[in-house]
Protein backbone atom coordinates (compact mmCIF):
# COMPACT_ATOMS: atom_id res chain seq x y z
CA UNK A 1 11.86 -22.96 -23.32
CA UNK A 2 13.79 -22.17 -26.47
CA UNK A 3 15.14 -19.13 -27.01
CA UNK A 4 16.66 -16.93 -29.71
CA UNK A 5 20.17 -16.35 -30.21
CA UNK A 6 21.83 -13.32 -29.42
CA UNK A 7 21.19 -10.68 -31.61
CA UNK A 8 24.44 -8.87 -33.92
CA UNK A 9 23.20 -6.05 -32.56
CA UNK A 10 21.84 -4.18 -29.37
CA UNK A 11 18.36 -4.24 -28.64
CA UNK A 12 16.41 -1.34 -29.46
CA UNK A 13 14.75 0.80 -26.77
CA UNK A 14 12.67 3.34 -26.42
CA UNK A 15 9.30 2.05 -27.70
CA UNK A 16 10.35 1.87 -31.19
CA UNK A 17 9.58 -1.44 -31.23
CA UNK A 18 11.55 -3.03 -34.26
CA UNK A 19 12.27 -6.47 -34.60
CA UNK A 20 15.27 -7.42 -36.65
CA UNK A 21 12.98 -9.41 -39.36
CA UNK A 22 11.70 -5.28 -39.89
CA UNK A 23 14.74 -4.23 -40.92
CA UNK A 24 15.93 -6.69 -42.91
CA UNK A 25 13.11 -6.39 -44.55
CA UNK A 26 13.83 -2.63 -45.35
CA UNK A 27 14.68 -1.45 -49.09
CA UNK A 28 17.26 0.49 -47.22
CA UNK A 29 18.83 -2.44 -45.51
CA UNK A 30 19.58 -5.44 -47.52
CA UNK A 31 22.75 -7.22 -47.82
CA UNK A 32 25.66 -5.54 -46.73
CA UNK A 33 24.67 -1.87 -46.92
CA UNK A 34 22.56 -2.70 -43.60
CA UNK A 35 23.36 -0.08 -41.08
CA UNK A 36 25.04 -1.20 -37.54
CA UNK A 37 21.51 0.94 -35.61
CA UNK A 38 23.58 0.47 -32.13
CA UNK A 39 26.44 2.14 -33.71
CA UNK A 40 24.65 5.75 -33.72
CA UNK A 41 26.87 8.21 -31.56
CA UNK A 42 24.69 9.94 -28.79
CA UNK A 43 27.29 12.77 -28.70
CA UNK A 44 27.24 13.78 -31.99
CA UNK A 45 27.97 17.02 -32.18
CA UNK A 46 24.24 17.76 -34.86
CA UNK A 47 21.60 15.20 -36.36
CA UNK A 48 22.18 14.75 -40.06
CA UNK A 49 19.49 15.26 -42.65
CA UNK A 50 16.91 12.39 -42.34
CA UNK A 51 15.00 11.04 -45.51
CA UNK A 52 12.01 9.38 -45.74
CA UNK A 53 14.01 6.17 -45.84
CA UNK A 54 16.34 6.80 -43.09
CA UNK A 55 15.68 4.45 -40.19
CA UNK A 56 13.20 5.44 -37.25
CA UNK A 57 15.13 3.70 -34.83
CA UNK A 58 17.48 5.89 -35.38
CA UNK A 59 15.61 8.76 -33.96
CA UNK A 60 14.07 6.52 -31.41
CA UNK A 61 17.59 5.84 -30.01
CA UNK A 62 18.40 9.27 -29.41
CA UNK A 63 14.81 9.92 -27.31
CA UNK A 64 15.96 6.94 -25.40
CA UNK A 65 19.54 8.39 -24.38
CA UNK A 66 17.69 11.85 -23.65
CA UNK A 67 15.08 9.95 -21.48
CA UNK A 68 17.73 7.53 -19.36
CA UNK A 69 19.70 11.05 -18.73
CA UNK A 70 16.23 12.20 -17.29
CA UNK A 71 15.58 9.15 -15.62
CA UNK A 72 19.67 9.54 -13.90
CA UNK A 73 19.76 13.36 -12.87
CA UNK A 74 16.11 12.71 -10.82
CA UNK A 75 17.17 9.50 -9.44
CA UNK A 76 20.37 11.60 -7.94
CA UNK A 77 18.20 14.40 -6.87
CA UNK A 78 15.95 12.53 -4.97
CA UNK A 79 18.73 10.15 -2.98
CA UNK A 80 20.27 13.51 -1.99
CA UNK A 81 17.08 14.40 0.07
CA UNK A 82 17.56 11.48 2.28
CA UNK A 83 14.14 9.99 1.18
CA UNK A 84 13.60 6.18 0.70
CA UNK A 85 12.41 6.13 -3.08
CA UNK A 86 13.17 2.43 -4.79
CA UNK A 87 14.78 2.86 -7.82
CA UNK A 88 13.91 1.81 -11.03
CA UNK A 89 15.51 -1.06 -12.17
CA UNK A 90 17.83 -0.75 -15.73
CA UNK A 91 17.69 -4.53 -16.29
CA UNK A 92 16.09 -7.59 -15.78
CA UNK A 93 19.35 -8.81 -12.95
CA UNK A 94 18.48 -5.71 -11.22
CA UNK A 95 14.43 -6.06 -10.53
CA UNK A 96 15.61 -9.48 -9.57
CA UNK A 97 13.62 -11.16 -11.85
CA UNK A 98 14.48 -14.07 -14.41
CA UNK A 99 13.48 -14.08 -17.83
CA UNK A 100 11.04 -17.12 -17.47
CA UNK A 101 8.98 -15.01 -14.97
CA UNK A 102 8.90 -12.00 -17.01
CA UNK A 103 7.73 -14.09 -20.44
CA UNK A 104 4.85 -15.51 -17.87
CA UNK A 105 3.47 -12.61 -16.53
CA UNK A 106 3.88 -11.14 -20.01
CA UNK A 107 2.44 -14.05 -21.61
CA UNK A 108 -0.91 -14.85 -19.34
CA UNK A 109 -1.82 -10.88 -19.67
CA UNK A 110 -1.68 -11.38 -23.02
CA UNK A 111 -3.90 -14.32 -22.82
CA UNK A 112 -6.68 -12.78 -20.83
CA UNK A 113 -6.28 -9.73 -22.86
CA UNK A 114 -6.06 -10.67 -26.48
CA UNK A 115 -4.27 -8.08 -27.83
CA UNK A 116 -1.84 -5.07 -26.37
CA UNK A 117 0.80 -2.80 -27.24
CA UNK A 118 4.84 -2.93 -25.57
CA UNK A 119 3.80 -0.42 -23.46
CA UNK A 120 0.24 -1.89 -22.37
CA UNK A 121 2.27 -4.85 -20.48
CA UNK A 122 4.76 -2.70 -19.31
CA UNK A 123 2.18 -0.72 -17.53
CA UNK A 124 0.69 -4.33 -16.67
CA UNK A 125 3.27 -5.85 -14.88
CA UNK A 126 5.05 -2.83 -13.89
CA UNK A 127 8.30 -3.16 -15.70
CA UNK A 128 10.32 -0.56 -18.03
CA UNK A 129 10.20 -0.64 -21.41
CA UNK A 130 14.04 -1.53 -21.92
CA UNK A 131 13.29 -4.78 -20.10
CA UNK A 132 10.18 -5.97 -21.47
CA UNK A 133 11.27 -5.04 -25.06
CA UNK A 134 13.63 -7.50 -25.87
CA UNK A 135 11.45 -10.22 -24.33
CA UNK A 136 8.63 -9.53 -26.36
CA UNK A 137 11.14 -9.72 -29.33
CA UNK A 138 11.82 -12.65 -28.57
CA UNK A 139 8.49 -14.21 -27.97
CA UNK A 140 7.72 -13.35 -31.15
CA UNK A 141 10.50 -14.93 -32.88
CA UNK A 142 9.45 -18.05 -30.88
CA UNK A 143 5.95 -17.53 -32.31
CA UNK A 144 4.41 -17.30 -29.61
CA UNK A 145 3.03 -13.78 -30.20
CA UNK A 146 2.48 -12.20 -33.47
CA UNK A 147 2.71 -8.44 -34.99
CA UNK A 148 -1.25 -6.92 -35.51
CA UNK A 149 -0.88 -3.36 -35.85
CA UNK A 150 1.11 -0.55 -34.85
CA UNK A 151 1.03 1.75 -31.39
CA UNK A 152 1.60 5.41 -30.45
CA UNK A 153 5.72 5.91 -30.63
CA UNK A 154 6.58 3.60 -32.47
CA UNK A 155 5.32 0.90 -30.80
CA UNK A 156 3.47 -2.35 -32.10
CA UNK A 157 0.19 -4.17 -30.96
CA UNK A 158 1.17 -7.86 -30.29
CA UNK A 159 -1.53 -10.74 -30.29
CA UNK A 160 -0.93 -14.09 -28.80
CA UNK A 161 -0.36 -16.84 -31.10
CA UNK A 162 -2.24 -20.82 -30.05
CA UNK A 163 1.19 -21.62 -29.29
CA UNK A 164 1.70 -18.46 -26.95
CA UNK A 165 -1.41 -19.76 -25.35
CA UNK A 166 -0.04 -23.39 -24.69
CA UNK A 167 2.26 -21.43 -22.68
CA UNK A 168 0.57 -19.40 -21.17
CA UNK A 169 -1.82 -22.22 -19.68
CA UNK A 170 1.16 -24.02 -18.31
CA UNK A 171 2.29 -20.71 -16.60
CA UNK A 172 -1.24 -20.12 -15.44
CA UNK A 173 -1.60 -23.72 -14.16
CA UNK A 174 1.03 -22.81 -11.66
CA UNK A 175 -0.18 -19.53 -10.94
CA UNK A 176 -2.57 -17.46 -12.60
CA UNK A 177 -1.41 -13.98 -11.28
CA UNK A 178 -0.23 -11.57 -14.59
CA UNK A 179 0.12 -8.37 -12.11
CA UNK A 180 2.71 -6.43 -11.03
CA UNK A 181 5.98 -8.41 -10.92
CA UNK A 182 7.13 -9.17 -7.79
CA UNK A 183 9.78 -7.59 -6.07
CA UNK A 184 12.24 -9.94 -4.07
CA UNK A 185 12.69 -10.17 -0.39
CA UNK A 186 16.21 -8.54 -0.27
CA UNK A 187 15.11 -5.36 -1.79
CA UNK A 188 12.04 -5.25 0.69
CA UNK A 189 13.78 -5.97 3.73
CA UNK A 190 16.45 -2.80 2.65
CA UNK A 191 12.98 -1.05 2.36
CA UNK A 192 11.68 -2.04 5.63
CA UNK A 193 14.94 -1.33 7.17
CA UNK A 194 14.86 2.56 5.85
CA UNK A 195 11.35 3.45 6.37
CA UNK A 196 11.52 1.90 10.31
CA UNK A 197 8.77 2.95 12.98
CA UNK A 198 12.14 2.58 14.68
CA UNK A 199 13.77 4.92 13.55
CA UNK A 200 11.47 7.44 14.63
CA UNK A 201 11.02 9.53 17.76
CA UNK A 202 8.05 12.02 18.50
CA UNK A 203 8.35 14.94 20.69
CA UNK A 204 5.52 16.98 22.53
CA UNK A 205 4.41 19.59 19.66
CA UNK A 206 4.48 16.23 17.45
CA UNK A 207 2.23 14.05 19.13
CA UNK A 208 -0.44 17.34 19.79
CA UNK A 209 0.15 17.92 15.72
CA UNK A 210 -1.10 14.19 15.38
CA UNK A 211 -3.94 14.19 17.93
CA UNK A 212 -5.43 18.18 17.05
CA UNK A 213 -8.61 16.95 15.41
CA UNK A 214 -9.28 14.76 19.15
CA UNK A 215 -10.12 15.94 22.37
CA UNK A 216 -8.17 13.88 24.73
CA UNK A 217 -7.03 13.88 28.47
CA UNK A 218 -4.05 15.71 28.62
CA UNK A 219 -2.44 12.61 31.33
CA UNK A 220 -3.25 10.70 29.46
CA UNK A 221 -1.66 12.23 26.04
CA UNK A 222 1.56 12.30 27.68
CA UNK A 223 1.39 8.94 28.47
CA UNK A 224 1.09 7.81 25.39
CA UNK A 225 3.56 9.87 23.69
CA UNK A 226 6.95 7.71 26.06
CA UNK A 227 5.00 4.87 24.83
CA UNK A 228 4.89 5.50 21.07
CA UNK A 229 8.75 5.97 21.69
CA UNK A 230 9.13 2.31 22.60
CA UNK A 231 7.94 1.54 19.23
CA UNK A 232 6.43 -1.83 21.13
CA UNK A 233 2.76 -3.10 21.81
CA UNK A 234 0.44 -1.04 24.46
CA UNK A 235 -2.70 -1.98 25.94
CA UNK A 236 -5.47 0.57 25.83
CA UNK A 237 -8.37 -0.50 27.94
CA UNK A 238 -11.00 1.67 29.21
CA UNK A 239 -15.34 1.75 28.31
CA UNK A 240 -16.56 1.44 25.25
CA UNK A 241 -17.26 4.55 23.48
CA UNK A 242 -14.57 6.48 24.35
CA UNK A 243 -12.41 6.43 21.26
CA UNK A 244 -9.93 3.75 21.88
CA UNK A 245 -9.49 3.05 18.03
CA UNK A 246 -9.43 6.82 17.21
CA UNK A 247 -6.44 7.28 19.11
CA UNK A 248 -4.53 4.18 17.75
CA UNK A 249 -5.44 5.54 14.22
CA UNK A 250 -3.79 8.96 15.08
CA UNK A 251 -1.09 7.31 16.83
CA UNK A 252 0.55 6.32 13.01
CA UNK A 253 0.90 9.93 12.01
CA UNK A 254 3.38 10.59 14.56
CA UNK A 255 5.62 7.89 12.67
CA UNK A 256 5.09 10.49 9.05
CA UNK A 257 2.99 10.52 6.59
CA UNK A 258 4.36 7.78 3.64
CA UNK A 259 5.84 5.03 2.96
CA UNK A 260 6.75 2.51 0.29
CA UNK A 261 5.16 -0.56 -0.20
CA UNK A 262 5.44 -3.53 -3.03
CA UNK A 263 2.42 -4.86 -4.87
CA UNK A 264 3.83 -8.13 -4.54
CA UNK A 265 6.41 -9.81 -3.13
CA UNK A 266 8.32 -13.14 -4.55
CA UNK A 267 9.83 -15.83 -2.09
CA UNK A 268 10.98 -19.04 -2.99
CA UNK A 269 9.18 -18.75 -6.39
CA UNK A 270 5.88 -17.71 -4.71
CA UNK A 271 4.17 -14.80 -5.23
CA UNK A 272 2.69 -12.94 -2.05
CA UNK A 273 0.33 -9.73 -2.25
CA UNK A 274 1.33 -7.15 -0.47
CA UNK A 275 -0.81 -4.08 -1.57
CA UNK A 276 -4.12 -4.06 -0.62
CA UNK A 277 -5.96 -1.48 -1.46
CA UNK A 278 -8.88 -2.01 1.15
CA UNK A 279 -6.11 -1.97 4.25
CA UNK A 280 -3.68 0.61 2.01
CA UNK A 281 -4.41 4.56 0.93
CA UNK A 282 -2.67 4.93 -2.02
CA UNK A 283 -0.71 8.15 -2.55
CA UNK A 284 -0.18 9.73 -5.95
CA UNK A 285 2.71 11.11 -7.80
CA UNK A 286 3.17 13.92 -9.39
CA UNK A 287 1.39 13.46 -13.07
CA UNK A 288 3.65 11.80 -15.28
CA UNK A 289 4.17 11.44 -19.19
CA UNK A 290 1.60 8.58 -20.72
CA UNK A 291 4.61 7.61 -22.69
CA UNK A 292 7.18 7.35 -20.10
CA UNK A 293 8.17 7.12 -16.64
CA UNK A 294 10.14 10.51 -15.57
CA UNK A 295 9.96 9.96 -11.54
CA UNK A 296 12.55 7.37 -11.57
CA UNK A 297 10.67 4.96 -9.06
CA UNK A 298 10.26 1.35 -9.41
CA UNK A 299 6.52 1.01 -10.78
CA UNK A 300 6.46 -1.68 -9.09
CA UNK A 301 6.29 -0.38 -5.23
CA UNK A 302 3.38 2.02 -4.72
CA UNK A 303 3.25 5.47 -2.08
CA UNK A 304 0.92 4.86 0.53
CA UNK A 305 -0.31 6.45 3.55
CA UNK A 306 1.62 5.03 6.92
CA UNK A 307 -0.88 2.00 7.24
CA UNK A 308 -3.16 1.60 10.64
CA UNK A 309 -4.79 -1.91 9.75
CA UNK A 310 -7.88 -2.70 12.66
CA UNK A 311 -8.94 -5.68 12.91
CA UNK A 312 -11.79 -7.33 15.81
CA UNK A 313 -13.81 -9.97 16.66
CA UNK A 314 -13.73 -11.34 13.66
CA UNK A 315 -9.59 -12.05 13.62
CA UNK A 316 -8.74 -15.06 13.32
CA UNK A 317 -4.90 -17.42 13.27
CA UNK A 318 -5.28 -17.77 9.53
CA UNK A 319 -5.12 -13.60 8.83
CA UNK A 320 -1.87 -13.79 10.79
CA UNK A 321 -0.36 -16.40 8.02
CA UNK A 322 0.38 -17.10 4.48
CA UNK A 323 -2.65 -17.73 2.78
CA UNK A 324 -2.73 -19.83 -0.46
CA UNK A 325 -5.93 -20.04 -2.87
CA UNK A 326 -5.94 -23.34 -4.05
CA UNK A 327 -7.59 -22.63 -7.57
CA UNK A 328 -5.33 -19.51 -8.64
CA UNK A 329 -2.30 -20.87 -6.57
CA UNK A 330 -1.85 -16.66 -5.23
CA UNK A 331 -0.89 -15.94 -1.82
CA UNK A 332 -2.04 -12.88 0.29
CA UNK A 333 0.16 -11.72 2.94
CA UNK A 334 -1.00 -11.90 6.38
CA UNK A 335 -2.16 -8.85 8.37
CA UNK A 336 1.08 -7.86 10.14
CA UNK A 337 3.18 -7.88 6.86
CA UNK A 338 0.90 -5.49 5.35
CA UNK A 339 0.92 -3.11 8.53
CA UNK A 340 4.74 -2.89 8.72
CA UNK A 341 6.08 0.36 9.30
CA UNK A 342 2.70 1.31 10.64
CA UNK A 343 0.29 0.27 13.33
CA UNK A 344 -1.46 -2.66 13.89
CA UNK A 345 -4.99 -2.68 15.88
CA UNK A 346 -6.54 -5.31 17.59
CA UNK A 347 -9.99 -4.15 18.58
CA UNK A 348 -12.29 -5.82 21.27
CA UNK A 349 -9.22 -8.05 22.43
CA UNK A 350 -10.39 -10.84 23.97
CA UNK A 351 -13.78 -10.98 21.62
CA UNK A 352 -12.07 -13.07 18.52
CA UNK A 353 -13.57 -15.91 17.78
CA UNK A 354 -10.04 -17.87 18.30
CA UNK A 355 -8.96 -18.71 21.70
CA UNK A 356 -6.83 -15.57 23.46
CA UNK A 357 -4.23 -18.01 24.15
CA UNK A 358 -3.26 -19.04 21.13
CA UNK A 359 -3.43 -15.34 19.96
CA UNK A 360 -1.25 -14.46 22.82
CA UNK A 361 1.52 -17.03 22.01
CA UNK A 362 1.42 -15.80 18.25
CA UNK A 363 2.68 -12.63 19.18
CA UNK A 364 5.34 -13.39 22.08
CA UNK A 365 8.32 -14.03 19.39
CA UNK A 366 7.69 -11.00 17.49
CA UNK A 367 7.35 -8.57 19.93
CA UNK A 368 10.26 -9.84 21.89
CA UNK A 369 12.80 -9.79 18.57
CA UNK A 370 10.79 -7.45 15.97
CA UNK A 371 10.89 -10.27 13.41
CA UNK A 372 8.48 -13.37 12.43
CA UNK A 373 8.58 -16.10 10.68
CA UNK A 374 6.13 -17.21 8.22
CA UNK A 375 5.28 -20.67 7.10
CA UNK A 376 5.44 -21.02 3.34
CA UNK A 377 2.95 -23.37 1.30
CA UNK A 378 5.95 -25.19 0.32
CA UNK A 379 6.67 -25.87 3.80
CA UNK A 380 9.80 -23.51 4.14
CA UNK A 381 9.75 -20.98 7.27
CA UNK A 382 10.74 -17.31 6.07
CA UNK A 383 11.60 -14.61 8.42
CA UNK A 384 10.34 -11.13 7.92
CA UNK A 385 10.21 -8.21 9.84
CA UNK A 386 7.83 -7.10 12.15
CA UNK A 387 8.11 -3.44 12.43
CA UNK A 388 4.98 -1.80 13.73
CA UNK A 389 3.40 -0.47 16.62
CA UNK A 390 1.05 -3.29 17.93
CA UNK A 391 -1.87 -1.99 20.14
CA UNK A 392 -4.56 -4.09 21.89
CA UNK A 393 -7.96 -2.11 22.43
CA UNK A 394 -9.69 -3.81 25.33
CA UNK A 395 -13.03 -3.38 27.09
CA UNK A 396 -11.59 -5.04 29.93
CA UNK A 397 -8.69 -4.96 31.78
CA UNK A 398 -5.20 -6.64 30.83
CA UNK A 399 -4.75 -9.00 33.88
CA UNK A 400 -8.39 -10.15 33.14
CA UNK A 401 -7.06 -11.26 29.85
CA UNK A 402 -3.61 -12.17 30.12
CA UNK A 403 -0.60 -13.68 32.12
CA UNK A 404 2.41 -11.72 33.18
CA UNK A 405 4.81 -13.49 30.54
CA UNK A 406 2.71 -11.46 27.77
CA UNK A 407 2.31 -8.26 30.14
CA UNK A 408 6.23 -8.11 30.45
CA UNK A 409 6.44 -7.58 26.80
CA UNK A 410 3.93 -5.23 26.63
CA UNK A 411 5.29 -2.55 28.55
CA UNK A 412 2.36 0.17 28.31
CA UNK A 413 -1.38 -0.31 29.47
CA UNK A 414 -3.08 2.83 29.30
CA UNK A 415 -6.79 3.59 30.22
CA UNK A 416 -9.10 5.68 28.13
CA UNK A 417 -10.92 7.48 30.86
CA UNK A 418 -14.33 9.02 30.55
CA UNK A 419 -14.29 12.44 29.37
CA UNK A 420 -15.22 15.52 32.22
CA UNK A 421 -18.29 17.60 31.92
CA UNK A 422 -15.68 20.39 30.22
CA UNK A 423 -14.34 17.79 27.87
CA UNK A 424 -17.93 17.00 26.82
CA UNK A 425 -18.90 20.06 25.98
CA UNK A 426 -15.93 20.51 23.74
CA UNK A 427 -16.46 17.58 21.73
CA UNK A 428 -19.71 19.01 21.30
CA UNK A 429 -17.74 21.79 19.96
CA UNK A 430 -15.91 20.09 17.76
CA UNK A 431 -18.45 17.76 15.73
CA UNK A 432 -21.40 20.38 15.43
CA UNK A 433 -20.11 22.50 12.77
CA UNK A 434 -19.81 18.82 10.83
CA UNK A 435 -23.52 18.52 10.86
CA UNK A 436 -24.19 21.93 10.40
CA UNK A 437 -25.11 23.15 13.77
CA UNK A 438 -23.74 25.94 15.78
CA UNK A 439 -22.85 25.25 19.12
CA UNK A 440 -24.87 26.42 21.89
CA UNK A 441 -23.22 26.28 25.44
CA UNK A 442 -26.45 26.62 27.51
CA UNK A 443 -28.61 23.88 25.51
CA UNK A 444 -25.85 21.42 26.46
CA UNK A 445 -25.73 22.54 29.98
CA UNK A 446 -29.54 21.82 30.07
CA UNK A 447 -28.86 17.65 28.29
CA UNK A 448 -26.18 17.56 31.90
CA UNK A 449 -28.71 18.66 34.10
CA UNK A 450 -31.81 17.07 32.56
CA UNK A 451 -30.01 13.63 31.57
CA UNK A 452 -26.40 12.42 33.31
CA UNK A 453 -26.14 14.57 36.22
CA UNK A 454 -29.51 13.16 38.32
CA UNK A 455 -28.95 9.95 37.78
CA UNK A 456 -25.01 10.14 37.76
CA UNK A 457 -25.36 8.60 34.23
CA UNK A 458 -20.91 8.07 32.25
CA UNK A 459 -20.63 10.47 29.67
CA UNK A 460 -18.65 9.10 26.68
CA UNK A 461 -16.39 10.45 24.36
CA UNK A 462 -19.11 9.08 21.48
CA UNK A 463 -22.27 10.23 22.81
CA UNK A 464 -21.81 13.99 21.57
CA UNK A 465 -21.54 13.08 17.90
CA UNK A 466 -24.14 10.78 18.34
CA UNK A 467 -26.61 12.48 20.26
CA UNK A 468 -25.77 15.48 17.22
CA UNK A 469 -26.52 13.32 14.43
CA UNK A 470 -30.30 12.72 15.87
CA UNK A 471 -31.03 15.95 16.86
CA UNK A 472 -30.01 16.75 12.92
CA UNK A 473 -32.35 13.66 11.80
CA UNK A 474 -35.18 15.25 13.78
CA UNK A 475 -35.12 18.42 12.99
CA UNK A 476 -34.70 17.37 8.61
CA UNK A 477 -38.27 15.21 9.53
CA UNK A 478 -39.80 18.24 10.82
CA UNK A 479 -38.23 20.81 8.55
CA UNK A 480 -37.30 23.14 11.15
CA UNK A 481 -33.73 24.54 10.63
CA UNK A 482 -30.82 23.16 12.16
CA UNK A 483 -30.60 24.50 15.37
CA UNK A 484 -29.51 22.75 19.06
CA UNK A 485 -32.71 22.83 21.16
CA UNK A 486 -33.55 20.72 24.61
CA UNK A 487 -36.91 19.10 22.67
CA UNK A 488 -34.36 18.15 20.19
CA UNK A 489 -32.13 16.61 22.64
CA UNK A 490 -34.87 15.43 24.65
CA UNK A 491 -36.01 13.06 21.85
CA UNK A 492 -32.48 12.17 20.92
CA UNK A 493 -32.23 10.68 24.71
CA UNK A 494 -35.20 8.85 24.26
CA UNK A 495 -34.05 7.00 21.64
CA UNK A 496 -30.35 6.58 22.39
CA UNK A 497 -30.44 5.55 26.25
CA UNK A 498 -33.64 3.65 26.01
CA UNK A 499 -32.27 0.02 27.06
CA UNK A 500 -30.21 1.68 29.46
């Protein structure tokens, strides 16, 4: 694509959104009494008297110095803390970007939009001002976009031009994503690298912290806190019911509470999506300015909760690669990329629809060297990390399931056990006051006696908070206030053990 040439002087920033065809057009700025705008001295020592014909980008210059000394003194503050933040990038070499991608993703919002200010797309695809700016500029001097009204700040509306959306097409006819721009691999590998699972350890008061809102075997808590250590797989097997996937769900807060994640990634001229906001919880910031971007991060990387991605019996091979739509020529990245630096759930092992085999073999290579490699849809093999905490929930025991070259590399399998009578009656306890009962030791002493003890019927770690829930359904039918009684339990029983 043609471009401009250099401009005499600097670009201006700040939103002010000048071109140079403005202010040549300017009664002020004609011939050779045009002012050198780049030329102003930040460290003056007071602003001079501005008329009504003085240049705005004059003022607009100095807001931008103020704002990058802003943007500098929080960016030190928060590396002296020690916490990963990415940074936000002061040019176009930095975000590791090329112009070409930056006029497409600029260029196909504009297209699906119609119209939008300098800021609009910079809040599109995630980019500072200072970088998308010039670009712009220079789109419209290729005529490609087009001037239709002014914006807050100094800023200007753009529209696309028919020749803008000749471009566009051929951009979107390679790939029709206009989202966030995509970060590249070497900055989320450094990412990866800092936030680790690796990197962190979890002592006793730690791992109670994590599992406070669960009652749980004590044995069996200790077990698993050497084994969240290892920061490898685990098997946890035991009956159904007993809260295998709450504890692998707790299990990620002992590794801290956020992390950093990109939107979207770019390899080999590919763009994956990372973010995904049914698998991630996004965290915000502290509010910002609607005009600019004081926290210093990359908008382009988004604070999320320490992801625990389950998946079941409906996994299958494909969720564990690249995947490619053919019509919008985007690429969603496969299940363990997204669960890095968190944990990774396989529920009802052994119940996916693909053979447990070929599942097994999958995962040999990266739990043996923490990395994988991922097949491109050009063909290329790239190698990522693989930095979580893997954890098979089974119904049925490992050696039922698997051979001892997986076992070896899965160094933990740990049993759920059945909760005791005393156990019972505190989850009782614990999940009445969520349904707006109060708990009533005796009542629940009657369900043992009437209902599990005589005919030596399992008590599982579900069946108080289900049992609960349809004593509360019966006693809303009948209108009678919320209160534990054996009739209401007696009915619950009925229903809830009757093909058992």
């Amino acid at each position: 694509m043609k471009t401009s040439p250099a401009k005499a002087h600097e670009p201006l920033s700040g939103g002010d959104g000048l071109d140079d065809q403005t202010i040549e057009n300017s009664p002020m700025t004609s011939g050779e009494d045009k002012p050198d705008v780049s030329s102003c001295d930040s460290e003056a020592e007071g602003l001079p008297e501005r008329t009504d014909s003085a240049p705005v980008a004059w003022v607009d210059r100095r807001l931008t110095d103020l704002f990058e000394r802003v943007h500098k003194l929080l960016g030190d503050a928060e590396q002296e803390e020690g916490v990963y933040r990415p940074k936000c990038p002061e040019s176009i070499e930095q975000a590791g970007l090329t112009r070409e991608e930056v006029e497409g993703l600029s260029l196909k919002y504009l297209a699906a939009r119609g119209v939008a200010s300098g800021r609009q797309i910079c809040n599109q695809i995630k980019l500072p001002f200072n970088i998308i700016e010039p670009i712009v500029r220079e789109l419209k001097f290729d005529h490609m976009l087009s001037l239709s009204g002014t914006a807050e700040a100094g800023d200007f509306q753009y529209s696309i031009t028919d020749t803008g959306r000749t471009r566009a097409r051929a951009f979107s006819a390679e790939c029709s994503y206009f989202g966030a721009a995509p970060v590249p691999l070497k900055d989320y590998l450094e990412a990866m690298a800092a936030q680790s699972i690796a990197k962190q350890t979890v002592n006793v008061e730690e791992l109670h912290e994590a599992f406070k809102d669960l009652i749980i075997n004590k044995q069996m808590l200790d077990t698993l806190g050497p084994a969240i250590n290892s920061g490898r797989g685990m098997f946890l097997f035991g009956e159904p019911g007993n809260g295998k996937t709450s504890i692998a769900e707790r299990i990620t807060r002992c590794f801290g509470s956020t992390i950093w994640i990109p939107r979207a990634l770019g390899i080999e001229g590919e763009i994956i999506r990372v973010f995904d906001p049914g698998q991630h919880e996004e965290v915000s910031l502290d509010p910002k300015s609607e005009l600019f971007n004081l926290s210093g991060v990359d908008p382009r990387w988004v604070h999320v909760v320490r992801p625990t991605i389950v998946v079941g019996g409906e996994l299958t091979l494909d969720q564990l690669e690249i995947t490619q739509n053919p019509h919008t020529k985007v690429c969603e990245a496969p299940l363990q990329l997204k669960s890095n630096c968190g944990t990774f759930v396989i529920d009802d092992f052994g119940r996916q629809r693909c053979p447990v085999a070929d599942l097994l073999n999958r995962w040999i290579v990266p739990l043996e060297k923490r990395y994988d490699f991922l097949n491109m849809p050009s063909g290329k093999k790239v190698q990522v990390p693989f930095d979580q905490l893997i954890i098979f929930s089974t119904n049925l025991e490992p050696r039922q399931l698997v051979d001892g070259a997986f076992t070896r590399r899965i160094p933990y399998k740990i049993q759920v056990v059945d909760p005791t009578e005393e156990e019972f009656h505190r989850i009782v306890q614990l999940v009445c006051p969520h349904f707006g009962f109060e708990y009533d030791r005796d009542v629940i002493e009657d369900l043992l006696a009437k209902h599990f003890r005589p005919i030596n019927r399992p008590m599982r770690s579900c069946q108080p908070r289900d049992l609960v829930l349809q004593v509360r359904n019966f006693c809303t039918y009948h209108r009678i206030p919320k209160r534990l009684t054996s009739e209401a339990f007696d009915f619950a029983v009925a229903n809830y053990f009757s093909v058992m």
